[in-house]
N, C-alpha and C. Protein backbone atom coordinates (compact mmCIF):
# COMPACT_ATOMS: atom_id res chain seq x y z
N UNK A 1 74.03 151.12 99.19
CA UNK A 1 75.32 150.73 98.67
C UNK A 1 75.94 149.62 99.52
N UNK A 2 76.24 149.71 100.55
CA UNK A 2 76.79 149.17 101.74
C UNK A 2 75.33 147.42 101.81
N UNK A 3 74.55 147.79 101.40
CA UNK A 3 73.78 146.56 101.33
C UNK A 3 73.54 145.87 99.94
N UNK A 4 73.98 146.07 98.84
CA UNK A 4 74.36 145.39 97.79
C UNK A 4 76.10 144.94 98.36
N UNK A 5 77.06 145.27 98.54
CA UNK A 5 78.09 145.11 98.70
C UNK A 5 78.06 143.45 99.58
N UNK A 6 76.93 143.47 100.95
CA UNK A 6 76.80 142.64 101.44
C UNK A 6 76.31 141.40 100.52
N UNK A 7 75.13 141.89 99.93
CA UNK A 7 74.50 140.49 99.11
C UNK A 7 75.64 140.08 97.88
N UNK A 8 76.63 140.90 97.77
CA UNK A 8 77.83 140.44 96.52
C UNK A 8 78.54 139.74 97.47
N UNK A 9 78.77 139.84 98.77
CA UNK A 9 79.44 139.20 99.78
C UNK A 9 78.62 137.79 99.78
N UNK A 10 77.75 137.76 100.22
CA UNK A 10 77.02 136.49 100.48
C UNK A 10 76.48 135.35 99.14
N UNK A 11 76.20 136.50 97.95
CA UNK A 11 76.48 135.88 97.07
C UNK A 11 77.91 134.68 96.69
N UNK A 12 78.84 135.86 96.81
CA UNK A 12 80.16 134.95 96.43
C UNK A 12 80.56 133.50 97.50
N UNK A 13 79.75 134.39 98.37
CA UNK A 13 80.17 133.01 99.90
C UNK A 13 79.79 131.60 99.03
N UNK A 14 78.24 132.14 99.19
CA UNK A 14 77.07 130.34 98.38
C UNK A 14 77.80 130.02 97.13
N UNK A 15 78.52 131.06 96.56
CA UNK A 15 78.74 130.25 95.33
C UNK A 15 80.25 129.42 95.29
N UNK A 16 81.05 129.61 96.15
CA UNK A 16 81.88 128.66 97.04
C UNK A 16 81.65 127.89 97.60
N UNK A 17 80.82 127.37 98.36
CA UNK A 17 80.12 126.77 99.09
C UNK A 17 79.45 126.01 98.35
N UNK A 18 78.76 126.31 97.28
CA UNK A 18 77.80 125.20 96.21
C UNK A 18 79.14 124.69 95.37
N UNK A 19 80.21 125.17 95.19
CA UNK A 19 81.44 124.68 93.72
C UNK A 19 81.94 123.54 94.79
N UNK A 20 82.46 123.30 96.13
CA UNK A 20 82.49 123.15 96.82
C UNK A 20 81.74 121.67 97.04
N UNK A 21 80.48 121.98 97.24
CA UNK A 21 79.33 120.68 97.49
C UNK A 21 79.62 119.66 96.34
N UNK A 22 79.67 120.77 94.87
CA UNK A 22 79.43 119.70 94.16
C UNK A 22 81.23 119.01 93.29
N UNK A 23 82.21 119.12 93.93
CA UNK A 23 83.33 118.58 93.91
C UNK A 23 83.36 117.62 94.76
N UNK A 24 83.05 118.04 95.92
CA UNK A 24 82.64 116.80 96.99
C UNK A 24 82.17 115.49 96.48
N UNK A 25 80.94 116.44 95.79
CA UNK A 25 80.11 115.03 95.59
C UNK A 25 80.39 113.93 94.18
N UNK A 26 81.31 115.12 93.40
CA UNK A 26 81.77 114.13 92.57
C UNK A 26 83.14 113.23 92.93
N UNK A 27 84.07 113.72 93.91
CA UNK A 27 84.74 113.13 94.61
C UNK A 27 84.67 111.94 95.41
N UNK A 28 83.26 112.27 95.65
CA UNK A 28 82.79 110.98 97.01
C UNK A 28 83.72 111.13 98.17
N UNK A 29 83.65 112.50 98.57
CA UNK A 29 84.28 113.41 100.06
C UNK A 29 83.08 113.97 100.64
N UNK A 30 83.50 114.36 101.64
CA UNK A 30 82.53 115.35 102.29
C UNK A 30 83.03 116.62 102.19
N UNK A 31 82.18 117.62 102.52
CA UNK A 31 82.37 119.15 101.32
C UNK A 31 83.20 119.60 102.72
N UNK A 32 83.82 119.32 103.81
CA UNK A 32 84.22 120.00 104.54
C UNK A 32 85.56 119.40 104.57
N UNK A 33 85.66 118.61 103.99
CA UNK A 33 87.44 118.00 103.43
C UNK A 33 88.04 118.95 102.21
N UNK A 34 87.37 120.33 102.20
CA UNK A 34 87.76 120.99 101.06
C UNK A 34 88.36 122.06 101.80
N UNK A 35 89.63 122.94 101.09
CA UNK A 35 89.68 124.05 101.88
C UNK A 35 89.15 125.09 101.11
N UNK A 36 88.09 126.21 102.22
CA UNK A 36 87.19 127.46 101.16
C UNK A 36 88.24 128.01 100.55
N UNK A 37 89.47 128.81 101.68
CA UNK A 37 90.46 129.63 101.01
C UNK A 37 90.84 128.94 99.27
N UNK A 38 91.65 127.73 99.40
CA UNK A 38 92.24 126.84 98.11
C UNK A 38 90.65 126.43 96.94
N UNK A 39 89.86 126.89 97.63
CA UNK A 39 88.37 126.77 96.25
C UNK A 39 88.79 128.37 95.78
N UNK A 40 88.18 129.34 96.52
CA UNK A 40 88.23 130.59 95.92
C UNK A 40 89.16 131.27 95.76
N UNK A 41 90.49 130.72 95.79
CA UNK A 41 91.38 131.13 94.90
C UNK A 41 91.15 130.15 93.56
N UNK A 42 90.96 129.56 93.24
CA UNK A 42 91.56 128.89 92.24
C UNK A 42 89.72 129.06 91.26
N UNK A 43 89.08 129.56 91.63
CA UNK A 43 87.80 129.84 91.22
C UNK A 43 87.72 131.24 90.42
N UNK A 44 88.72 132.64 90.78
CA UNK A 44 88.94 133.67 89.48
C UNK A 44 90.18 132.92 88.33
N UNK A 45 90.37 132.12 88.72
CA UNK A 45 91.14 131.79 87.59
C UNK A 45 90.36 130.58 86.38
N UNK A 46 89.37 129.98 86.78
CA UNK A 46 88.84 128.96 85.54
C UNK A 46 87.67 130.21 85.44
N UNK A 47 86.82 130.89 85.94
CA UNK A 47 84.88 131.21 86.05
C UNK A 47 85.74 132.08 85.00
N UNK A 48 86.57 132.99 84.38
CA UNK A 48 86.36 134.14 83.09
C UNK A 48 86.93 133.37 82.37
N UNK A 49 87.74 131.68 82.11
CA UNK A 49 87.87 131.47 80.83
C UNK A 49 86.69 130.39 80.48
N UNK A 50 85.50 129.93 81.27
CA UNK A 50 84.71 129.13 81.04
C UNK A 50 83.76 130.48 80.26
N UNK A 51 83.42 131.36 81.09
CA UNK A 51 82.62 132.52 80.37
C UNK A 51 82.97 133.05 79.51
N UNK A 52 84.76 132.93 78.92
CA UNK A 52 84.73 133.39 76.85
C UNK A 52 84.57 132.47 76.41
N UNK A 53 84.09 130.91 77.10
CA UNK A 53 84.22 129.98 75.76
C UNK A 53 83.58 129.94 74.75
N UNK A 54 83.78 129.81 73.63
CA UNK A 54 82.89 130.31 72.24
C UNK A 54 81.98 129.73 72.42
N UNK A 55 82.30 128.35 72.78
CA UNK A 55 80.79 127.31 72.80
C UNK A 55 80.77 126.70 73.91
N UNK A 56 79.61 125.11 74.15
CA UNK A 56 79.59 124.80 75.16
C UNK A 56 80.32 123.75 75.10
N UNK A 57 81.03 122.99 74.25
CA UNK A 57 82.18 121.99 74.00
C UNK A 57 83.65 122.77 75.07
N UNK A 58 84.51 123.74 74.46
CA UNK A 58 85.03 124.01 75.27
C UNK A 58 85.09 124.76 76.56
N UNK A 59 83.62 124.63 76.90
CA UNK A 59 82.97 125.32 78.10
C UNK A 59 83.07 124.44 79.18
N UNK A 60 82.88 123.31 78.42
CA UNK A 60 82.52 121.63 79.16
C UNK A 60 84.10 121.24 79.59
N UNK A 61 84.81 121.68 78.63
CA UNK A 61 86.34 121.45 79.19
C UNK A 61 86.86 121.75 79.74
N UNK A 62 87.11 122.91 80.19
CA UNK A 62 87.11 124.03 81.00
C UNK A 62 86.75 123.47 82.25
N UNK A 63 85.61 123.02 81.94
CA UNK A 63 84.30 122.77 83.29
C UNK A 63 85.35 121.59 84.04
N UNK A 64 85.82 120.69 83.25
CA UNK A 64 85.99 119.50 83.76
C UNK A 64 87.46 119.88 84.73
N UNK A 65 88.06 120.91 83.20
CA UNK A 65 89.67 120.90 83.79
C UNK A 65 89.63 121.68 85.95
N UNK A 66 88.46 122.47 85.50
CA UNK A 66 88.48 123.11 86.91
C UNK A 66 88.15 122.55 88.31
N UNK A 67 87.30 120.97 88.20
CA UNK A 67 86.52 120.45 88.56
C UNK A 67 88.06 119.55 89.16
N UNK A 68 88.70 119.31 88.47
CA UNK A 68 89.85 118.66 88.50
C UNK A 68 90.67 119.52 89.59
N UNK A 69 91.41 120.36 88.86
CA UNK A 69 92.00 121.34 89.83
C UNK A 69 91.54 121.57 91.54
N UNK A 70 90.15 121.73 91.32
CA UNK A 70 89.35 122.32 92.60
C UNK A 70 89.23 120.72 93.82
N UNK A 71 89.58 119.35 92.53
CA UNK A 71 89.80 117.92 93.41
C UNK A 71 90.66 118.30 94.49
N UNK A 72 91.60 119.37 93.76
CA UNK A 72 93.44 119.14 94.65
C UNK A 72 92.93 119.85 95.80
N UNK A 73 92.09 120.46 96.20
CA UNK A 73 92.50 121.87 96.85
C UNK A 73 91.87 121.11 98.62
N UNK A 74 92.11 119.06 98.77
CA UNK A 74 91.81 119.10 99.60
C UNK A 74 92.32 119.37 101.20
N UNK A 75 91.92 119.14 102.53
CA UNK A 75 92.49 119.88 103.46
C UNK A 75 93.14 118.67 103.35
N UNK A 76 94.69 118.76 104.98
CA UNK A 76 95.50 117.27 104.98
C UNK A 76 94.64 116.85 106.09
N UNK A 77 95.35 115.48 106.49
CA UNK A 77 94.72 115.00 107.34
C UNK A 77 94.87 115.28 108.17
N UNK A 78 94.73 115.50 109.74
CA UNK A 78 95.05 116.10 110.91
C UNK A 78 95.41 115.25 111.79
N UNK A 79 96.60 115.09 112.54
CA UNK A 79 97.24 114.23 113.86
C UNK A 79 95.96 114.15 114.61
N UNK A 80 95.57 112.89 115.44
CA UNK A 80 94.71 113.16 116.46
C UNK A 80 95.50 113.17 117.71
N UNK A 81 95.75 114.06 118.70
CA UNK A 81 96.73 113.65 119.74
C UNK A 81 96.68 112.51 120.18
N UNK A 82 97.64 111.94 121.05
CA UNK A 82 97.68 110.67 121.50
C UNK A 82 97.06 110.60 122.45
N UNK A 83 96.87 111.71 123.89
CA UNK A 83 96.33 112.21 125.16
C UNK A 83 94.64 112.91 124.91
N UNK A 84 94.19 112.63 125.94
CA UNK A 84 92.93 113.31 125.16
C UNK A 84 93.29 114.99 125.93
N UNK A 85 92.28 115.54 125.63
CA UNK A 85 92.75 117.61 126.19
C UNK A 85 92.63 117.27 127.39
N UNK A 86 93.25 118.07 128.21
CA UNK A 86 93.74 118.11 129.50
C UNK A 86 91.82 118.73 129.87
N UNK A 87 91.44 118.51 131.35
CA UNK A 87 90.61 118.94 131.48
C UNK A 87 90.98 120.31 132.58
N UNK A 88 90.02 121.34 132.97
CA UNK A 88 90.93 122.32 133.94
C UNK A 88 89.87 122.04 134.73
N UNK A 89 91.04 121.71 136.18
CA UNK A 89 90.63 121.98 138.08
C UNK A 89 89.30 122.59 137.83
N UNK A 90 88.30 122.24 138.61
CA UNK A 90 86.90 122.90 139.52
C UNK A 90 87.41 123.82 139.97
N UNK A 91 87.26 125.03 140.55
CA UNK A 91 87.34 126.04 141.24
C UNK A 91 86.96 125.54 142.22
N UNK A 92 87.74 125.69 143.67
CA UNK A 92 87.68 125.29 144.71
C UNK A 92 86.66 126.36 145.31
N UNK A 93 85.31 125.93 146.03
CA UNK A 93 84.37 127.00 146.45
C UNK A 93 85.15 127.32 147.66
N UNK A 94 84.14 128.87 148.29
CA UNK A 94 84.84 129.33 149.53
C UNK A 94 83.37 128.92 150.14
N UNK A 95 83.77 129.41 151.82
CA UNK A 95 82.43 128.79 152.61
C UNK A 95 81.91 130.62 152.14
N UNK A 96 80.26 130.53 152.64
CA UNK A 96 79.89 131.71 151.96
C UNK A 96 79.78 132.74 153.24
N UNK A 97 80.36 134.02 153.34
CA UNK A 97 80.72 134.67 154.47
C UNK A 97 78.98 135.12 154.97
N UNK A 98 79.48 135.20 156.18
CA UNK A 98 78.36 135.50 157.68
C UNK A 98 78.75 136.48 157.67
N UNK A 99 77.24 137.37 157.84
CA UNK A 99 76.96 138.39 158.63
C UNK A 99 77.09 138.71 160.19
């Protein structure tokens, strides 16, 4: 039990991770300018109305509208500090004690 639970785990991971790749790549981003959290939320909300679509016309629409949506979900850009990171002091050695 506890090891199907995992492969539904790891399943769902790759399949974030592949929706993911291929937004990227229709974006012309790199798949790590995406945020996972803002994919798999917004991923139970299009995957059960693409799967009632009667056909593959509004399956394809669906497809696109989500493809769209999942564009937004990218990360912002990040400040680079102005300073680079502080580095921390050497530990000052001791002399090594005599017997």
């Amino acid at each position: 039990m506890v090891a199907q639970e995992l492969d539904v785990a790891m399943l769902a991971y790759h399949l974030v991770r592949a929706v993911i790749y291929r937004t990227a790549r229709k974006a012309g981003l790199e798949p790590r300018a995406f945020s996972f959290t803002q994919v798999s939320n917004v991923l139970p909300v299009f995957l059960p109305r693409i799967a009632a679509a009667p056909d593959e016309r509004p399956a394809r629409k669906r497809s696109a509208a989500m493809l769209y949506s999942l564009s937004q979900c990218k990360l912002r850009q990040r400040k680079r500090s102005s300073r680079p990171r502080s580095v921390w002091p050497q530990p000052k050695t001791y002399p090594a004690r005599h017997a």
